[in-house]
C-alpha atoms as a PDB file:
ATOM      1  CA  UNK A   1    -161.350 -66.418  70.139  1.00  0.00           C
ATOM      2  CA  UNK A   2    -159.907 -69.872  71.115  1.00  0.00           C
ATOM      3  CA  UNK A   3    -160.335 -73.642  68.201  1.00  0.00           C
ATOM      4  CA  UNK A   4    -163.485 -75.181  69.931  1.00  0.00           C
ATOM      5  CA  UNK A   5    -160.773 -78.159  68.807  1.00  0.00           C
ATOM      6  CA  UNK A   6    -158.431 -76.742  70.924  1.00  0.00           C
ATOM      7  CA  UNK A   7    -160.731 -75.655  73.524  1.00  0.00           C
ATOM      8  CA  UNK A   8    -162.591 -79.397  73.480  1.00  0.00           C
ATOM      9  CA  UNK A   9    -159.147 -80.752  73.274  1.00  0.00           C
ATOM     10  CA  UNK A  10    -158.046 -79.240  77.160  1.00  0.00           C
ATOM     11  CA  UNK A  11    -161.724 -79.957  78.434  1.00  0.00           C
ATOM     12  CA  UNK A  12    -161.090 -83.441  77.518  1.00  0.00           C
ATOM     13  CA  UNK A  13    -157.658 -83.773  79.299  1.00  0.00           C
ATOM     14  CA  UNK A  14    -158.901 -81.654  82.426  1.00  0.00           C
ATOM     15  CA  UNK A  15    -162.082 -83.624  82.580  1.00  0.00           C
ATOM     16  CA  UNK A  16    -159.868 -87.267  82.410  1.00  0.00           C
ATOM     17  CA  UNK A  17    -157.621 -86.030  85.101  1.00  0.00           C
ATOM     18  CA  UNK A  18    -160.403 -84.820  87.126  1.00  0.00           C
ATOM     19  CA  UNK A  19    -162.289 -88.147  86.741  1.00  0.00           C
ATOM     20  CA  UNK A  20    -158.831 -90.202  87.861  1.00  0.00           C
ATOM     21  CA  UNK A  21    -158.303 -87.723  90.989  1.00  0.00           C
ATOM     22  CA  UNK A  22    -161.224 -87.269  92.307  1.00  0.00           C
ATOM     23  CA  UNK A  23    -162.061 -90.843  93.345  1.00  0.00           C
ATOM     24  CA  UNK A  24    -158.594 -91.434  94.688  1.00  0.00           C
ATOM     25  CA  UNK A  25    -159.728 -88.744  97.257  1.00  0.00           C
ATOM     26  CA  UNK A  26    -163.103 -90.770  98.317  1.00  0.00           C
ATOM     27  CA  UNK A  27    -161.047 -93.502  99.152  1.00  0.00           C
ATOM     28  CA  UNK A  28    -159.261 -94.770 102.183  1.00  0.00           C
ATOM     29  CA  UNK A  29    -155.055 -94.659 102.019  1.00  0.00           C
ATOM     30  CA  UNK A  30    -154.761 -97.911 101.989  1.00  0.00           C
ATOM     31  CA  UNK A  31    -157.663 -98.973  99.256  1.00  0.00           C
ATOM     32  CA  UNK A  32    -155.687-101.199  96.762  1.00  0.00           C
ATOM     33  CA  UNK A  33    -156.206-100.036  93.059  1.00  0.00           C
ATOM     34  CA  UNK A  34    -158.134-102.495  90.412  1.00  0.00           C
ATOM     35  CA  UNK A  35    -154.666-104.144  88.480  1.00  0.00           C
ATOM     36  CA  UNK A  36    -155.394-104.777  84.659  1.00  0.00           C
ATOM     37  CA  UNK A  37    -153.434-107.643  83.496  1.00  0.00           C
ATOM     38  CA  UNK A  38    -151.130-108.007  80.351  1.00  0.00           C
ATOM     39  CA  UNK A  39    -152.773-110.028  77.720  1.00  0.00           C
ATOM     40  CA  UNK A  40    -150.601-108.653  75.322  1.00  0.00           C
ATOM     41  CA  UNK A  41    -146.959-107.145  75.431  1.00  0.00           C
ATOM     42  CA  UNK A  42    -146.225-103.964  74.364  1.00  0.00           C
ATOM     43  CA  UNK A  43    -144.015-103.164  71.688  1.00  0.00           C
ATOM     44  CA  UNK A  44    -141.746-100.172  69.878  1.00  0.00           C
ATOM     45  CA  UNK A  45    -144.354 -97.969  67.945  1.00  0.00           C
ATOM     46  CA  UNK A  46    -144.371 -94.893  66.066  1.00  0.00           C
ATOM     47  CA  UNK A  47    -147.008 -92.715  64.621  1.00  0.00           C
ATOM     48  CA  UNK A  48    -147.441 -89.451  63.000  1.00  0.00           C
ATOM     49  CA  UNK A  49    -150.588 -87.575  64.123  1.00  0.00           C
ATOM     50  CA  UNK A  50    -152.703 -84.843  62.875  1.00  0.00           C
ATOM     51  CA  UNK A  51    -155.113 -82.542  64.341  1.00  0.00           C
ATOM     52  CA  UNK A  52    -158.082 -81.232  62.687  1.00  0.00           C
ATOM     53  CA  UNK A  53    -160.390 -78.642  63.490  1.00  0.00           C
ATOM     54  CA  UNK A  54    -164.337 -79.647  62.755  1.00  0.00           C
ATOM     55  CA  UNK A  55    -163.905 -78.194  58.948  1.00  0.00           C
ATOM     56  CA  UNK A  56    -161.042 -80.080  58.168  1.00  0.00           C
ATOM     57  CA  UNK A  57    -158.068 -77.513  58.499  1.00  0.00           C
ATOM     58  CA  UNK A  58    -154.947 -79.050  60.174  1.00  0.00           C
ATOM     59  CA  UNK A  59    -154.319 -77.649  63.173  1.00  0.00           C
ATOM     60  CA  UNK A  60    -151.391 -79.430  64.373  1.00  0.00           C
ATOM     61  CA  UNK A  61    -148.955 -82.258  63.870  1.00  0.00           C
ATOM     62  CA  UNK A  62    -147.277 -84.650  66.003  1.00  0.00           C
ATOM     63  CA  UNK A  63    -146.013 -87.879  66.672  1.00  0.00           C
ATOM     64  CA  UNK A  64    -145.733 -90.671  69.466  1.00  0.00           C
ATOM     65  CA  UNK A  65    -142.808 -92.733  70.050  1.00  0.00           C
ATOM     66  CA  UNK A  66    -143.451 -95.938  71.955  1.00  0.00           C
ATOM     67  CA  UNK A  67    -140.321 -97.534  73.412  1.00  0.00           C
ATOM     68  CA  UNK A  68    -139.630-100.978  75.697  1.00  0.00           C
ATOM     69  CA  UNK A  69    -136.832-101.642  77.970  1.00  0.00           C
ATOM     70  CA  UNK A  70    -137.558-104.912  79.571  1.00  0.00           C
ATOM     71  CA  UNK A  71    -140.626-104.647  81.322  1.00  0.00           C
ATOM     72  CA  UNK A  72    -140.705-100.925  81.125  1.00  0.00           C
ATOM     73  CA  UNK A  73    -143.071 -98.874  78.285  1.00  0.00           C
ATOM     74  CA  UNK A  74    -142.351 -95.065  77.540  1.00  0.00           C
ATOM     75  CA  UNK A  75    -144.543 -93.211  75.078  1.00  0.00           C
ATOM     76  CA  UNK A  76    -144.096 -90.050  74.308  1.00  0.00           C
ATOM     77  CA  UNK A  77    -146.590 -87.928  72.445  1.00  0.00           C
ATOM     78  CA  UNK A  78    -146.045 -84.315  71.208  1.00  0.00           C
ATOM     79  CA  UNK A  79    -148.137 -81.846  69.061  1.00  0.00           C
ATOM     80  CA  UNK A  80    -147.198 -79.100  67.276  1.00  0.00           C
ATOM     81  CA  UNK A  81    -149.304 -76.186  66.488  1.00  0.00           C
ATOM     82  CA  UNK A  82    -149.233 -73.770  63.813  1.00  0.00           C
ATOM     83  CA  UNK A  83    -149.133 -71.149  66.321  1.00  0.00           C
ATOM     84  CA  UNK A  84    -145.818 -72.561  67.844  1.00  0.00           C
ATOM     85  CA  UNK A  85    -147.872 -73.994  70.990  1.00  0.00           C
ATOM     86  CA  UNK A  86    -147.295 -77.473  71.826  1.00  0.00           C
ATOM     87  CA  UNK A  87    -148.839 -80.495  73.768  1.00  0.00           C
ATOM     88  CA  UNK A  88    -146.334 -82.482  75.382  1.00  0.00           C
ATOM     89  CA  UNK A  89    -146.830 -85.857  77.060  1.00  0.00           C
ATOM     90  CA  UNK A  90    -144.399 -88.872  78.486  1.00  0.00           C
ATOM     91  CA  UNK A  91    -146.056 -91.575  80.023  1.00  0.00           C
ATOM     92  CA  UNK A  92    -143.609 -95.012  81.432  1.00  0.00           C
ATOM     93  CA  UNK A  93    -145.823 -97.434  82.609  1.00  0.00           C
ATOM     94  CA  UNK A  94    -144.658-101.130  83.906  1.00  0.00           C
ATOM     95  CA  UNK A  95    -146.207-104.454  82.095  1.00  0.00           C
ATOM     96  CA  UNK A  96    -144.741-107.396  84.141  1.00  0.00           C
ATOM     97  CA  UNK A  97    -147.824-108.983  84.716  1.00  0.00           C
ATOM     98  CA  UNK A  98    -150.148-106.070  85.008  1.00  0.00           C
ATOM     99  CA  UNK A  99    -150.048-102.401  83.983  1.00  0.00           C
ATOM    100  CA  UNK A 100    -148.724-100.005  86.173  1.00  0.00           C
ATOM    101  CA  UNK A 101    -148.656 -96.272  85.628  1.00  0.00           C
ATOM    102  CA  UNK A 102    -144.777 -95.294  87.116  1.00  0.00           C
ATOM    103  CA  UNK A 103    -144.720 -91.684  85.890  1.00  0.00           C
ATOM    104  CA  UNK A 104    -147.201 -89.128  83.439  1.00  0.00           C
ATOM    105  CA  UNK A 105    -145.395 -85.482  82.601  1.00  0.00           C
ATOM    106  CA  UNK A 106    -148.050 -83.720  80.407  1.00  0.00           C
ATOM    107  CA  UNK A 107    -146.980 -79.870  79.429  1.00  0.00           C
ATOM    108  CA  UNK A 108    -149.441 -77.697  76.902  1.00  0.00           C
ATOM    109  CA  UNK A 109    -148.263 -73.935  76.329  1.00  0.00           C
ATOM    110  CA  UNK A 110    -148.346 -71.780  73.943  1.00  0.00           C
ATOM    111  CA  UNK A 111    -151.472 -69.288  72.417  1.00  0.00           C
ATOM    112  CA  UNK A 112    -153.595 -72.151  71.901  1.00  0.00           C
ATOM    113  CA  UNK A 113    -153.778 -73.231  75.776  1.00  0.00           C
ATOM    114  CA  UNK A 114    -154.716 -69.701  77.618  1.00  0.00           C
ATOM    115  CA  UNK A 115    -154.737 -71.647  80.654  1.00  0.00           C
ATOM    116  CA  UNK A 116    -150.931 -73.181  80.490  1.00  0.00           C
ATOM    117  CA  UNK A 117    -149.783 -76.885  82.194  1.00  0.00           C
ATOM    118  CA  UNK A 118    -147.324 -78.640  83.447  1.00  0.00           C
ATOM    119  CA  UNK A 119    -148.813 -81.951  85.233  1.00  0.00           C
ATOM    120  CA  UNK A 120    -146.469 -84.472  86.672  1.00  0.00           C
ATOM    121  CA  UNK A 121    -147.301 -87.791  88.191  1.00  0.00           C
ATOM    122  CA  UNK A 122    -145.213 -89.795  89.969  1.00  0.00           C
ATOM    123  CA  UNK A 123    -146.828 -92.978  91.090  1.00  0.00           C
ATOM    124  CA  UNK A 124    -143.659 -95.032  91.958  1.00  0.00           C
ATOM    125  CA  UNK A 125    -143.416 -96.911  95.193  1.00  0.00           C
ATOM    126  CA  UNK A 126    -141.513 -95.225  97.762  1.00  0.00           C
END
């Protein structure tokens, strides 16, 4: 039997892409898309992550590595699980002036996803 941690963890991520899709579909071509402004710039991070199971046990580890290149943001953020599956995800997103997502690669395989992805979005201007 799948982690409900697991299991809650790919709901999440299918239910947040399903919530950005589906109203991108409802709208016309040319509806313009609700900018968010930089308050604050964005700067080099890194963090170690752990993921925990409702009773405590570790079920993976990870990191995120945040980088900047002038205007540019790339985080990457992968898990590790004991079970040799993995959650990968690169975001690069644009902060002159306002966010702007430019490309999202997010990959989970392995015996904890049963249902295997490998999302890409490219949102760059053509």
């Amino acid at each position: 039997m799948e982690n409900p941690v697991v299991q809650r963890l790919g709901f999440c991520l299918l239910l947040s892409l399903l919530l950005c899709a589906c109203p991108l579909y409802a709208l016309p071509p040319s509806a313009p898309a609700q900018s968010i402004p930089v308050r604050y710039l964005q700067g080099t991070v890194h963090s170690f992550l752990v993921l925990k199971s409702d009773d405590g046990k570790i079920l993976a580890s990870g990191d995120s590595i945040q980088t900047v290149v002038g205007n540019q943001v790339t985080t990457h953020t992968l898990f590790s699980f004991k079970d040799d599956s993995i959650d990968d995800e690169t975001t690069v997103f644009s902060q002159r002036g306002a966010f702007r997502l430019i490309t999202d690669h997010h990959m989970q395989k392995g015996p904890s996803f049963p249902h295997p992805m490998d999302v890409l979005i490219d949102a760059r201007s053509r």
